[in-house]
N, C-alpha and C. Protein backbone atom coordinates (compact mmCIF):
# COMPACT_ATOMS: atom_id res chain seq x y z
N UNK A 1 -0.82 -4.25 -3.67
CA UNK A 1 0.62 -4.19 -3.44
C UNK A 1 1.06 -5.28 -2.45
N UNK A 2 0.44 -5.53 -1.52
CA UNK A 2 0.81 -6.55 -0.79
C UNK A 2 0.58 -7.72 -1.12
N UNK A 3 -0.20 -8.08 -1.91
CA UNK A 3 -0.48 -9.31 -2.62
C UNK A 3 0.81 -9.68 -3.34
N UNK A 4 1.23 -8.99 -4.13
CA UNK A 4 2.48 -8.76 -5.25
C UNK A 4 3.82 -8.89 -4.08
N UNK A 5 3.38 -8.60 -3.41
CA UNK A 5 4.77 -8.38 -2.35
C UNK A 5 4.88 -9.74 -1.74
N UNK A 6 3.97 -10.55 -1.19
CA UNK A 6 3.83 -11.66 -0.44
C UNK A 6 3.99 -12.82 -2.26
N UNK A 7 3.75 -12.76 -3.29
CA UNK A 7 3.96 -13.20 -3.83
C UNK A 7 5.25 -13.36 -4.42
N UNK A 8 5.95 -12.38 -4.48
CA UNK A 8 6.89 -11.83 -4.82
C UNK A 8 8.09 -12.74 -4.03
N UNK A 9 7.85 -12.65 -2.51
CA UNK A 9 8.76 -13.43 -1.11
C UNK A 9 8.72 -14.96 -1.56
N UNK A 10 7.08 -15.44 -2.17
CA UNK A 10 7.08 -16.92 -2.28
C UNK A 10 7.54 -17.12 -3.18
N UNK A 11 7.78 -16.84 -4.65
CA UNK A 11 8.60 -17.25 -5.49
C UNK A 11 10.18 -16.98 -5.45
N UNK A 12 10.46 -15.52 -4.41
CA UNK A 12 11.76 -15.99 -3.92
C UNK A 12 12.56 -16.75 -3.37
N UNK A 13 11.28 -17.34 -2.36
CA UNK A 13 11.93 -18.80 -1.44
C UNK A 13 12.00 -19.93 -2.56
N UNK A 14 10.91 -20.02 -3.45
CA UNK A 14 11.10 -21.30 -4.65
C UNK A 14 12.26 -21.06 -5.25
N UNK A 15 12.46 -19.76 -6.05
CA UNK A 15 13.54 -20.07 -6.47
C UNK A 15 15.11 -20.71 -6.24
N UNK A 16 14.99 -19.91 -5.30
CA UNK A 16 16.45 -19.88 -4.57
C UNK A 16 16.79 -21.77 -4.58
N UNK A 17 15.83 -22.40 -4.04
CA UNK A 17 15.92 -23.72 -3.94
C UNK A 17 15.68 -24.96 -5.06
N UNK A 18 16.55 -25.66 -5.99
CA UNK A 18 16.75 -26.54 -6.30
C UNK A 18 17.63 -27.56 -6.44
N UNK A 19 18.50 -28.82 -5.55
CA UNK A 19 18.71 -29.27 -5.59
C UNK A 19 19.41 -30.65 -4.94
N UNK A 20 20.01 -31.45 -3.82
CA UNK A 20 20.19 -32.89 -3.46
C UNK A 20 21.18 -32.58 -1.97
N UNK A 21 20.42 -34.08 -1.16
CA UNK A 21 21.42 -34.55 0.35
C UNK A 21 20.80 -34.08 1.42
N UNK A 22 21.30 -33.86 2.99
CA UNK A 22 20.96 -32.61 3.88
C UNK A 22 19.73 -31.48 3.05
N UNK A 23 18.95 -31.02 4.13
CA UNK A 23 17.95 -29.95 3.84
C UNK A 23 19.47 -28.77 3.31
N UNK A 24 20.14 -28.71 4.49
CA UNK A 24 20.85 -27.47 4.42
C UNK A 24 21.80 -27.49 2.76
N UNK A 25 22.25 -28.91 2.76
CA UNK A 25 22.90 -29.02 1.60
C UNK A 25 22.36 -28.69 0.06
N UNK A 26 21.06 -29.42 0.41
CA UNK A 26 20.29 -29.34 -0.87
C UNK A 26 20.09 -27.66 -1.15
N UNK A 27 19.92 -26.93 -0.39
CA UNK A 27 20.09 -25.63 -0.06
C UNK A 27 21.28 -24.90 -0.48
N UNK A 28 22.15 -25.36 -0.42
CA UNK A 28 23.10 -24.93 -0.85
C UNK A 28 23.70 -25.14 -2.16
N UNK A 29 23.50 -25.90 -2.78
CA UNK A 29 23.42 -26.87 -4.24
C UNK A 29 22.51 -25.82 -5.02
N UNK A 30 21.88 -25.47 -4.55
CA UNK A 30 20.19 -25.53 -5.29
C UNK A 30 20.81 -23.43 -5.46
N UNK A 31 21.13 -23.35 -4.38
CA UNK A 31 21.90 -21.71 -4.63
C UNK A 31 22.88 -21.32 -6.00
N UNK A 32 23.80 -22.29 -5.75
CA UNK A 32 25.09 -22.46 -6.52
C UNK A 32 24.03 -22.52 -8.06
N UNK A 33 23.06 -23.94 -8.23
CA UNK A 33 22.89 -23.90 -9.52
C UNK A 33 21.88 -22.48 -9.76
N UNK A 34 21.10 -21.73 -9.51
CA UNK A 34 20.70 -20.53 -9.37
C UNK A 34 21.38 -19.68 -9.91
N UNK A 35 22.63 -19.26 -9.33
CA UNK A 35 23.06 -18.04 -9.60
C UNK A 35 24.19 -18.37 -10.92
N UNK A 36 23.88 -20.17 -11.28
CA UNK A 36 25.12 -20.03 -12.66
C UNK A 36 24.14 -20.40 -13.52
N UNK A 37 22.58 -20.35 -12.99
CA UNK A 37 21.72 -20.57 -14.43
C UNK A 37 21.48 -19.39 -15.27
N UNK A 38 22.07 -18.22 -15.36
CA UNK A 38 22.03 -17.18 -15.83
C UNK A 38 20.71 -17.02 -15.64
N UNK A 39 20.22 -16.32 -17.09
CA UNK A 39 18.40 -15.23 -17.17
C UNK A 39 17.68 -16.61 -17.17
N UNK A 40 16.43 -16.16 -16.33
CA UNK A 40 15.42 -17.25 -16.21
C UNK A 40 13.96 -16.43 -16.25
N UNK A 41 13.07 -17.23 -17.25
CA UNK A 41 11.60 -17.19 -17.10
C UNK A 41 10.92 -17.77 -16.67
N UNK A 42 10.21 -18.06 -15.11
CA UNK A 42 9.41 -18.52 -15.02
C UNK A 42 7.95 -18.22 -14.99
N UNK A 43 7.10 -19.45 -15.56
CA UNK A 43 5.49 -19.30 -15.38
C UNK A 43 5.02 -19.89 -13.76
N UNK A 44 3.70 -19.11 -13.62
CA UNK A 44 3.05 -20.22 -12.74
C UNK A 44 2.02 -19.65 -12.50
N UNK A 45 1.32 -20.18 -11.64
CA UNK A 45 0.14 -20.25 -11.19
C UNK A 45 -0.07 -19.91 -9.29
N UNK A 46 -0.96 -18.93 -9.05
CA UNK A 46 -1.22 -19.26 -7.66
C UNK A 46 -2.61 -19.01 -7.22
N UNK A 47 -2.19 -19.22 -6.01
CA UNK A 47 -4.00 -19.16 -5.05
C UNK A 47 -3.76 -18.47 -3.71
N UNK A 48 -4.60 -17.72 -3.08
CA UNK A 48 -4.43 -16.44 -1.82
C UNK A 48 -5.80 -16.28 -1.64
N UNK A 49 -6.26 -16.34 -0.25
CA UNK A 49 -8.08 -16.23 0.07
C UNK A 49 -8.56 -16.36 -0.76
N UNK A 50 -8.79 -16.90 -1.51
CA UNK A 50 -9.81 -17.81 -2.41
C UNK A 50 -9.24 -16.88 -3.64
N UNK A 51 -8.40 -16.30 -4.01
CA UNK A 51 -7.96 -15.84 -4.91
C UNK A 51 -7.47 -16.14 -6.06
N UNK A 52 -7.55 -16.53 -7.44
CA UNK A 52 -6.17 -17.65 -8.14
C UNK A 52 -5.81 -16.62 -9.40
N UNK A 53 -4.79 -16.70 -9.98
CA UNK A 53 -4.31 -16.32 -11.30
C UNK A 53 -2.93 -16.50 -11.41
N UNK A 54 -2.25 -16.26 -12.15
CA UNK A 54 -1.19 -17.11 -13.04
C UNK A 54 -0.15 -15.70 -13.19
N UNK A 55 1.06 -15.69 -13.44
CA UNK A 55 2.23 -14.73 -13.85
C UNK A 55 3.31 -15.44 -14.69
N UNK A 56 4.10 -14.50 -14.67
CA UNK A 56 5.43 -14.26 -15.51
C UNK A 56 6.61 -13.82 -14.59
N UNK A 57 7.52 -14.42 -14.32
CA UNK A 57 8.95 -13.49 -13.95
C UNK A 57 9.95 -13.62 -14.75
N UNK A 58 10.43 -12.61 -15.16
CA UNK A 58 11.72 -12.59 -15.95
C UNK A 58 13.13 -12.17 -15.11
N UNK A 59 14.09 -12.30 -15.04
CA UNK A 59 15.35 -12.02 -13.92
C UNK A 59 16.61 -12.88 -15.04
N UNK A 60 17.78 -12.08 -14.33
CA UNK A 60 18.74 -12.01 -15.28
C UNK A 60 19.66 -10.78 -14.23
N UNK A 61 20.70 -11.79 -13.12
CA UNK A 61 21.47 -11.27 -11.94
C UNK A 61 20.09 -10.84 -10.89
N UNK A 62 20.23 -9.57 -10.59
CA UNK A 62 19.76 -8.95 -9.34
C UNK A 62 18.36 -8.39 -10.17
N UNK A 63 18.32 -7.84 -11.18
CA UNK A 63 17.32 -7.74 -12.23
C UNK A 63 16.05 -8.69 -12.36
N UNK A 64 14.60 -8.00 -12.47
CA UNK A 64 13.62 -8.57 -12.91
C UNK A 64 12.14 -8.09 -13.07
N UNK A 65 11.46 -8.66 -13.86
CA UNK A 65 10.17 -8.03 -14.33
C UNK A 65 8.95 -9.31 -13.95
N UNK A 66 8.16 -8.90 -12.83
CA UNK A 66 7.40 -9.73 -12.42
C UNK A 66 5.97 -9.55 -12.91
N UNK A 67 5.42 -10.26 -13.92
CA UNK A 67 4.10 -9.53 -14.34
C UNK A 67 3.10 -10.48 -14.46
N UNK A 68 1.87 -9.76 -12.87
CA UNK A 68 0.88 -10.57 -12.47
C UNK A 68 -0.65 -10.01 -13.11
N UNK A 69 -0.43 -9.68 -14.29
CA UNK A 69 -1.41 -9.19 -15.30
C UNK A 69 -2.18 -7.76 -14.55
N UNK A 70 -2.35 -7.98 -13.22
CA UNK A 70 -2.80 -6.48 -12.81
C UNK A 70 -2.05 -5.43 -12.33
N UNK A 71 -0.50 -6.04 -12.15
CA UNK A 71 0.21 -5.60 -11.71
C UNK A 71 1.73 -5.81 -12.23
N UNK A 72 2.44 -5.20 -12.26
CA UNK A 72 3.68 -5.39 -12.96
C UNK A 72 5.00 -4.61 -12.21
N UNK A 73 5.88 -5.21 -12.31
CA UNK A 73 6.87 -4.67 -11.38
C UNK A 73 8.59 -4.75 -12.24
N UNK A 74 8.93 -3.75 -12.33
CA UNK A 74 10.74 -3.61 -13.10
C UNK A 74 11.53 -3.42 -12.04
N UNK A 75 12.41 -3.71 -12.07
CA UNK A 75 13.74 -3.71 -11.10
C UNK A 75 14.89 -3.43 -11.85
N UNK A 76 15.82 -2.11 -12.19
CA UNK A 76 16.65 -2.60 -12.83
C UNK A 76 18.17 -2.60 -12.04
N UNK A 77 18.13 -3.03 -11.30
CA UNK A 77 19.24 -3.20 -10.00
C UNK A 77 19.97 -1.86 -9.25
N UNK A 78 18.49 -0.95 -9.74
CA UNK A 78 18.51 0.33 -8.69
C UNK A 78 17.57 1.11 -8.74
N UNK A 79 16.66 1.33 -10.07
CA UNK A 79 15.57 1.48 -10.00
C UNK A 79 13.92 0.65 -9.70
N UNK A 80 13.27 0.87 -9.04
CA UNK A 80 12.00 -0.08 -8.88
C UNK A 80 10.98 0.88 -9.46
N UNK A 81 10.08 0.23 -10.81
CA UNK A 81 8.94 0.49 -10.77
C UNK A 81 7.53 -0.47 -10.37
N UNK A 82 6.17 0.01 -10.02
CA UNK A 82 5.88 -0.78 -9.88
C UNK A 82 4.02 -0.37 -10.08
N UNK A 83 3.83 -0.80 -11.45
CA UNK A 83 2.49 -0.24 -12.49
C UNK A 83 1.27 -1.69 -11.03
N UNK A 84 0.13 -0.56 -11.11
CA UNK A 84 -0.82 -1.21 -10.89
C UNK A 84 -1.89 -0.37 -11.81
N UNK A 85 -2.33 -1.32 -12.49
CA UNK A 85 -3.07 -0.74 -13.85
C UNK A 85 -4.53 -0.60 -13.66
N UNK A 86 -5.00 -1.12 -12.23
CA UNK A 86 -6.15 -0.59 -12.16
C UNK A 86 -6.32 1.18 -11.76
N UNK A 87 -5.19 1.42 -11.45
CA UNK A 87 -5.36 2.95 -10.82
C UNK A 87 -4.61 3.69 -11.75
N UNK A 88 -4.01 2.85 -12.61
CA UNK A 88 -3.21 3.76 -13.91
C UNK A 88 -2.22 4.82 -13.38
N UNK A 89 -1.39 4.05 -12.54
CA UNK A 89 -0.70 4.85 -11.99
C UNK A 89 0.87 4.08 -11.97
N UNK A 90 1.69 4.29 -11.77
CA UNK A 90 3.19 4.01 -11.39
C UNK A 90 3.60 3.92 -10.31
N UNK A 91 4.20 3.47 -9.46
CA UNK A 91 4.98 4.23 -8.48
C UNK A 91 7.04 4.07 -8.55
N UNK A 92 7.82 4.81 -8.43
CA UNK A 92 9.10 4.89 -8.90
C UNK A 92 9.61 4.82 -7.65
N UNK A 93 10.81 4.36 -7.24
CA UNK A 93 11.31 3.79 -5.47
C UNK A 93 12.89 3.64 -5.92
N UNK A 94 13.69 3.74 -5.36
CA UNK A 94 14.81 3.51 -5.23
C UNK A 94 14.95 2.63 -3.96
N UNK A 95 14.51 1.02 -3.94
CA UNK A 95 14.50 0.83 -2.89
C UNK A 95 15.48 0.85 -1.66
N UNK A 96 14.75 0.04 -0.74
CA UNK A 96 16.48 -0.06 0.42
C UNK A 96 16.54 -1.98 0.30
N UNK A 97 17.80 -1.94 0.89
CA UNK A 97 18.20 -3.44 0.83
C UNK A 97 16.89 -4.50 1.50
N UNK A 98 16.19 -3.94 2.37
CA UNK A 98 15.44 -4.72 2.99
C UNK A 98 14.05 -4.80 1.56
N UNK A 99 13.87 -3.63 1.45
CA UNK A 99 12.55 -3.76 -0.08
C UNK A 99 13.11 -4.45 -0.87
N UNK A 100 14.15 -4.62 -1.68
CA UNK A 100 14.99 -5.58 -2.30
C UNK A 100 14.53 -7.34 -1.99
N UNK A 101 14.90 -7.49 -1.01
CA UNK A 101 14.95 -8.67 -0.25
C UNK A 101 13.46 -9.36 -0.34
N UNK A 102 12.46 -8.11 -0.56
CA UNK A 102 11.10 -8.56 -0.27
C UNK A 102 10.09 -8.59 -2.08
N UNK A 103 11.00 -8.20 -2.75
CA UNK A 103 11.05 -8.32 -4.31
C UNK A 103 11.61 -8.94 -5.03
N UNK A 104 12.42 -8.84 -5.00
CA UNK A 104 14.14 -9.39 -5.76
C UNK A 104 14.47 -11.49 -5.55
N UNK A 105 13.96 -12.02 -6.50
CA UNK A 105 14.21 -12.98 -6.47
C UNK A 105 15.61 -13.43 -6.23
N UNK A 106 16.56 -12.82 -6.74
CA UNK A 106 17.84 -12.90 -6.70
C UNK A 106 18.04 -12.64 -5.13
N UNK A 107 18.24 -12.07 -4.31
CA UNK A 107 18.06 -11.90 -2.94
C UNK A 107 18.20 -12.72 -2.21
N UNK A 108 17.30 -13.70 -2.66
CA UNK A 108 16.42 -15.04 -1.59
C UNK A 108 17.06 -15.99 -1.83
N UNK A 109 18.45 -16.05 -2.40
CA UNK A 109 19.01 -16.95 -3.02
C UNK A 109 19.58 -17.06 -1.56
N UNK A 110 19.98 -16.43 -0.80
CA UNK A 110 20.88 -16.83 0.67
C UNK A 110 20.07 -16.68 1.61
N UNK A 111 18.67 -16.53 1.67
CA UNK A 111 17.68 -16.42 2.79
C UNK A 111 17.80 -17.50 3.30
N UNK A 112 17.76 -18.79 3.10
CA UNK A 112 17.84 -19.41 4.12
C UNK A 112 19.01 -19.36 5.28
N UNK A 113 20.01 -19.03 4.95
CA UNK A 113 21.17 -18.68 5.77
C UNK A 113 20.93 -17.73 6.72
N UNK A 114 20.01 -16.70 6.34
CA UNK A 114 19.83 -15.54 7.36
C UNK A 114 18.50 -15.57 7.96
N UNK A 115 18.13 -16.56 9.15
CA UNK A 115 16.93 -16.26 9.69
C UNK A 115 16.24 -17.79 9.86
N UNK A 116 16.81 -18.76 9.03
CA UNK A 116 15.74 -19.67 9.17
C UNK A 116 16.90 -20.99 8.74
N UNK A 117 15.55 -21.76 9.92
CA UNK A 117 16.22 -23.69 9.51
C UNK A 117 15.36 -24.45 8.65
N UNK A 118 16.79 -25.28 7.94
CA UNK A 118 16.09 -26.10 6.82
C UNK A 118 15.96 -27.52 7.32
N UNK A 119 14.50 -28.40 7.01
CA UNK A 119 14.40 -29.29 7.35
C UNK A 119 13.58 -30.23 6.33
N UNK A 120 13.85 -31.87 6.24
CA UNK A 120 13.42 -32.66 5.08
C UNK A 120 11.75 -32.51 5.60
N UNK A 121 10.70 -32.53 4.67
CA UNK A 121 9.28 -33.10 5.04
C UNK A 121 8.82 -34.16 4.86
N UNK A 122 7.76 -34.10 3.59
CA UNK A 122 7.29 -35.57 3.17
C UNK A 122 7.70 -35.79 2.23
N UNK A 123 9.35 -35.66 1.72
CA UNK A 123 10.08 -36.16 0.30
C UNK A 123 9.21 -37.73 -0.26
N UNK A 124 8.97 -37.72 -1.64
CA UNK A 124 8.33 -38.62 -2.42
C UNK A 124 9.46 -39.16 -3.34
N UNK A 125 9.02 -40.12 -4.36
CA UNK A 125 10.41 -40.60 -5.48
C UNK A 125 10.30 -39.50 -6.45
N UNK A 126 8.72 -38.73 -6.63
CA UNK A 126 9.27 -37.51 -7.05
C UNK A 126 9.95 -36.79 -6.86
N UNK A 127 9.65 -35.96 -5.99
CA UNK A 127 10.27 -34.54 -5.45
C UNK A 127 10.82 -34.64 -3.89
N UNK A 128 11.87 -33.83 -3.73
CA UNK A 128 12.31 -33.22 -2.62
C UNK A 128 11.56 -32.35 -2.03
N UNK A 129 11.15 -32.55 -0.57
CA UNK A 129 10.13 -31.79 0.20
C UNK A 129 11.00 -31.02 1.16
N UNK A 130 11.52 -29.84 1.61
CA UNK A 130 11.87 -29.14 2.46
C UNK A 130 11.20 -27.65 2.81
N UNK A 131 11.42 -27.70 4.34
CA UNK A 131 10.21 -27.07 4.91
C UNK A 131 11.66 -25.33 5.33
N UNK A 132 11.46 -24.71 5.40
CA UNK A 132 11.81 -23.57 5.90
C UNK A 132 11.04 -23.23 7.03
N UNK A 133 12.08 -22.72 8.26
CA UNK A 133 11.18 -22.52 9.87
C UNK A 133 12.00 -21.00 10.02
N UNK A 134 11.47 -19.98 10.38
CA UNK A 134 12.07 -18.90 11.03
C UNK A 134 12.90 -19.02 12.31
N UNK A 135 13.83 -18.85 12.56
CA UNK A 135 14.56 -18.91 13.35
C UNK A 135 14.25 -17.28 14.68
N UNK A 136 14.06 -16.39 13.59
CA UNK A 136 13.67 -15.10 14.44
C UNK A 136 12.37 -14.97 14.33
N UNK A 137 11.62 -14.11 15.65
CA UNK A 137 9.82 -14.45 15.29
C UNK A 137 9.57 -13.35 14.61
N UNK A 138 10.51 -12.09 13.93
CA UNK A 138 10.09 -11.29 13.36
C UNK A 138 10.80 -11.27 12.27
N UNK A 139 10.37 -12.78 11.39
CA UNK A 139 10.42 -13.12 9.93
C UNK A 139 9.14 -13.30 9.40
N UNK A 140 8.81 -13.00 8.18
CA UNK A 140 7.57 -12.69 7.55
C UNK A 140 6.63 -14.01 7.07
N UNK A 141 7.57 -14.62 7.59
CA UNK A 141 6.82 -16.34 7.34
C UNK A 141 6.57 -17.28 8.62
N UNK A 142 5.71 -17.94 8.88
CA UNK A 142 5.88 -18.93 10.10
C UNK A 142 6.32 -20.12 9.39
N UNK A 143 6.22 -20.45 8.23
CA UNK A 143 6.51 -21.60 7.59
C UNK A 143 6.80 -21.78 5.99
N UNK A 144 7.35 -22.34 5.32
CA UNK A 144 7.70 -22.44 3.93
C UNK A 144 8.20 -23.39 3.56
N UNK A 145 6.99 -24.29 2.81
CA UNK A 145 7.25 -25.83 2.24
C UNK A 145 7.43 -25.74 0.48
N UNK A 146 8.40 -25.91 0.36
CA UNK A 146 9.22 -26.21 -0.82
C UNK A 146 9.20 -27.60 -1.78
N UNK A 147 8.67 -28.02 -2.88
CA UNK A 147 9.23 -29.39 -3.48
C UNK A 147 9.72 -29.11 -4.35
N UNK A 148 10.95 -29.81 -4.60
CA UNK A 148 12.11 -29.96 -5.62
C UNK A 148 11.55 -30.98 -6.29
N UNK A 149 11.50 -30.92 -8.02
CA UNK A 149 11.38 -32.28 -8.55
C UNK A 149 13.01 -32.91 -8.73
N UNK A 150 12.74 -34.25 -8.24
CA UNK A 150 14.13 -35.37 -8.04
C UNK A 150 14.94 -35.30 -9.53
N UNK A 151 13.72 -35.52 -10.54
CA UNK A 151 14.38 -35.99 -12.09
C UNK A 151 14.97 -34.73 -12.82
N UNK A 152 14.91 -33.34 -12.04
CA UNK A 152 15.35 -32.10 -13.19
C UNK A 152 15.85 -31.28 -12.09
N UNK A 153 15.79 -31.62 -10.72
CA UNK A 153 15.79 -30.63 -9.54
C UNK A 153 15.18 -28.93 -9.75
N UNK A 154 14.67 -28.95 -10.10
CA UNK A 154 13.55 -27.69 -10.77
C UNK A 154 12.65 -27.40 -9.80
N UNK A 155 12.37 -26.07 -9.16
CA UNK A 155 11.31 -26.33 -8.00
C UNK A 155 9.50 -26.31 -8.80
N UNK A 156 9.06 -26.98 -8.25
CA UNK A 156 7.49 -27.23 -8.70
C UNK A 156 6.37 -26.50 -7.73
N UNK A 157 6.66 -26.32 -6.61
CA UNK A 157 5.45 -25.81 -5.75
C UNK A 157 5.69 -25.31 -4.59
N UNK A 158 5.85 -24.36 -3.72
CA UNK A 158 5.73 -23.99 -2.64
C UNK A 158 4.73 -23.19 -2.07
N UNK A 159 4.53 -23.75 -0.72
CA UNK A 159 3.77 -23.32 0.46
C UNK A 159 3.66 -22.87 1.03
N UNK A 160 3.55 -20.95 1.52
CA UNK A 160 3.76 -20.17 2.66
C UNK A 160 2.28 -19.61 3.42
N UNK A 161 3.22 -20.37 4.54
CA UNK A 161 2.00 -19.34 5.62
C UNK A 161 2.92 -18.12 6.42
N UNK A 162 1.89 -17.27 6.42
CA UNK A 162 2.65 -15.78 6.86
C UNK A 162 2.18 -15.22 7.84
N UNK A 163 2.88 -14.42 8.48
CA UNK A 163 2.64 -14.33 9.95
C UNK A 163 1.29 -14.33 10.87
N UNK A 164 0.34 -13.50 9.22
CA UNK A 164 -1.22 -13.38 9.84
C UNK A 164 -2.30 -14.83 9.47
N UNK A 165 -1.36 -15.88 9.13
CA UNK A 165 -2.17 -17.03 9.76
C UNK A 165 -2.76 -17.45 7.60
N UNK A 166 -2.86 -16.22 6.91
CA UNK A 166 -2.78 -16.41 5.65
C UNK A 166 -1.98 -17.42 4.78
N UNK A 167 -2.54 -18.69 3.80
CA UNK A 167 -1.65 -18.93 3.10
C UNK A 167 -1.82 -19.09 1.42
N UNK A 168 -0.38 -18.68 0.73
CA UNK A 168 -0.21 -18.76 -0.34
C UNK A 168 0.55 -19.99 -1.15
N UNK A 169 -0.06 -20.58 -2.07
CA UNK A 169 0.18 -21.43 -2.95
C UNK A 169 0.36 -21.05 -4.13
N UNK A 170 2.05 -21.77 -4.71
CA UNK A 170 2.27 -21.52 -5.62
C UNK A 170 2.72 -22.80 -6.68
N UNK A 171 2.12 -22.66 -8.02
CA UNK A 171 2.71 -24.43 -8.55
C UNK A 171 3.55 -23.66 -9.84
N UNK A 172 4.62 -23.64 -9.77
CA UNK A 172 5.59 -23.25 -11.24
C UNK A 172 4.80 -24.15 -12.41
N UNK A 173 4.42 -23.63 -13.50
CA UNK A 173 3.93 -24.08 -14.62
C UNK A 173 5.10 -24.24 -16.19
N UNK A 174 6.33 -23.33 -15.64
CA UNK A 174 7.44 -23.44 -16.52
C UNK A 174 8.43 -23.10 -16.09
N UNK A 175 9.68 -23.32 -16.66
CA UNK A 175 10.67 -22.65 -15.96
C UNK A 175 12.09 -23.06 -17.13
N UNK A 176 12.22 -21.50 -17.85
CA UNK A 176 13.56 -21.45 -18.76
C UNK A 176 14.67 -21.14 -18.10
N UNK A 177 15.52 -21.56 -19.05
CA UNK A 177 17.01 -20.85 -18.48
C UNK A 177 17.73 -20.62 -19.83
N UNK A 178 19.03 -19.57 -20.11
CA UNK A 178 19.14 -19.46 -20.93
C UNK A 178 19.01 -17.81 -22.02
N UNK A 179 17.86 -17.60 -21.82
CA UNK A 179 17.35 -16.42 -22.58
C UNK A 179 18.58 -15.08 -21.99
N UNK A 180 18.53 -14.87 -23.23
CA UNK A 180 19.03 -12.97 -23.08
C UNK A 180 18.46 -11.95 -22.87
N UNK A 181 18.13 -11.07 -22.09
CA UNK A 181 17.63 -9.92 -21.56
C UNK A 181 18.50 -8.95 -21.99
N UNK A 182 17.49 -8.04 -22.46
CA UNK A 182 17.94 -6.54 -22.43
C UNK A 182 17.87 -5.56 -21.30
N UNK A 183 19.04 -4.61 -20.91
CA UNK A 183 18.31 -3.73 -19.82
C UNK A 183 16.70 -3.29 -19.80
N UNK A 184 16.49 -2.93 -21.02
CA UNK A 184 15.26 -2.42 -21.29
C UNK A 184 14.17 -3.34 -20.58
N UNK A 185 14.58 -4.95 -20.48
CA UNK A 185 13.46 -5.33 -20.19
C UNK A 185 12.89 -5.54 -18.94
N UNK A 186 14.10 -4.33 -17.76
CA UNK A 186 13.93 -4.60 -16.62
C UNK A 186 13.50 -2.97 -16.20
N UNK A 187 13.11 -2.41 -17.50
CA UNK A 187 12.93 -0.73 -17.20
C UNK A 187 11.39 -0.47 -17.50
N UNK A 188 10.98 0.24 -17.18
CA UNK A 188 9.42 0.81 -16.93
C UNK A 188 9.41 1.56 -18.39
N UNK A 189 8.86 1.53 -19.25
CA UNK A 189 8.72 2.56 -20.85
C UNK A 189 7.40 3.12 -20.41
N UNK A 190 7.41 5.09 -20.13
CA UNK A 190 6.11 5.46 -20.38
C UNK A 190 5.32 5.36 -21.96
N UNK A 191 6.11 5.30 -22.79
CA UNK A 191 5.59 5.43 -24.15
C UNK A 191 4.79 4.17 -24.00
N UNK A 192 5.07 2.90 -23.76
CA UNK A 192 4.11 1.98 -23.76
C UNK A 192 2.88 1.92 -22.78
N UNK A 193 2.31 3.09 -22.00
CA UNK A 193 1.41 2.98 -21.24
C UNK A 193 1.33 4.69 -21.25
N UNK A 194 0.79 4.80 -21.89
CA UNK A 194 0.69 6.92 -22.32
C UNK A 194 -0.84 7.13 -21.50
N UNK A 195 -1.37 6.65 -20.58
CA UNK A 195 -2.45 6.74 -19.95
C UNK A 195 -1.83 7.06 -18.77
N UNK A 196 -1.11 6.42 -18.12
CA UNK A 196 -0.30 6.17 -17.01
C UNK A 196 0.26 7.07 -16.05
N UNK A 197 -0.17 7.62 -14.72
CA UNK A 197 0.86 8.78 -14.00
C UNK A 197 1.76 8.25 -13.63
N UNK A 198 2.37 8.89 -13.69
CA UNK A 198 4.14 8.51 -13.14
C UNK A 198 4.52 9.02 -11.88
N UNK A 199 4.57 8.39 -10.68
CA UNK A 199 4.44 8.97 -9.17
C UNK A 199 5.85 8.37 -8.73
N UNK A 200 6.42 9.74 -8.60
CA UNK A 200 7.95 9.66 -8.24
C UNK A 200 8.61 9.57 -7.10
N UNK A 201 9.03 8.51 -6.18
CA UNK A 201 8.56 8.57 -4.66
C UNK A 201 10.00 8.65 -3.98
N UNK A 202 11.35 8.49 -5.17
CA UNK A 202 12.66 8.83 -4.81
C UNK A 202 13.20 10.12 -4.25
């Protein structure tokens, strides 16, 4: 769960961010095109203590289905499920705004505004490099390096180290925009997992 959760924060900070000028600006650009790219799929890939494997997020508004093959998570902008299939179990949450924030890609779209300064790094003719710094020391990151690619402003990779000195790497391997979502595809189906307990924690 915490793996999924800390993963969950780093592809929120990627997302939120793609696009040009000032750290803060590009930040702000990169929001705007976000929340008018409608439903988005992204792929990718990551690495955690010598850890690596690859996911799926699907999102579409505040909505999304994050699925890291051992683990899978629905949001449907009030319900949270969240299957870990080695224990064949569920767990069901109605979260609070702060669990939100720590799931919810959509969320992280204004995080930088609340808590932290944006600053340029080692920008290339590829990509835009901006670093995220906590402003309060009881933010869940000490650091978060971001690259924007220049030619599509699309984010490609980010870098978090987290408070316990741990860091996670992430490299986007795709990234749609476009697609239509069904509610359904942000809802938990027991019929598709009839093995499964259903642990109701609302």
């Amino acid at each position: 769960m915490k793996r999924l959760i800390t993963l969950s924060v780093m592809l929120c900070s990627l997302l939120m961010c793609y696009g040009q000028q000032t750290a803060m600006k590009v930040l702000d650009q990169a929001a705007t095109k976000f929340k008018t790219a409608g439903s988005l799929t992204i792929g990718y890939t990551f690495s955690m203590n010598g850890q690596q494997g690859s996911g799926t997020i699907q999102m579409s508004g505040q909505k999304f289905r994050n699925d890291l093959g051992d683990h899978i998570v629905w949001f449907d902008g009030k319900t949270m499920w969240t299957l870990v299939k080695a224990n064949e179990e569920v767990n069901v949450t109605e979260p609070t705004a702060q669990e939100i924030s720590a799931m919810n890609p959509y969320a992280f779209v204004s995080m930088y505004k609340n808590g932290y300064s944006a600053s340029f790094g080692k920008s290339t003719k590829k990509y835009h490099e901006i670093i995220l710094t906590p402003t309060n020391k009881k933010g869940g990151a000490k650091k978060i390096l971001l690259r924007l690619a220049k030619s599509s402003l699309q984010p490609t990779y980010v870098s978090m180290t987290a408070a316990d000195g741990n860091v996670v790497n992430i490299n986007v391997t795709s990234f749609k925009s476009g697609a239509k979502f069904g509610n359904s595809t942000f809802r938990f189906h027991p019929k598709s997992y009839p093995n499964v307990e259903v642990v109701d924690l609302r």
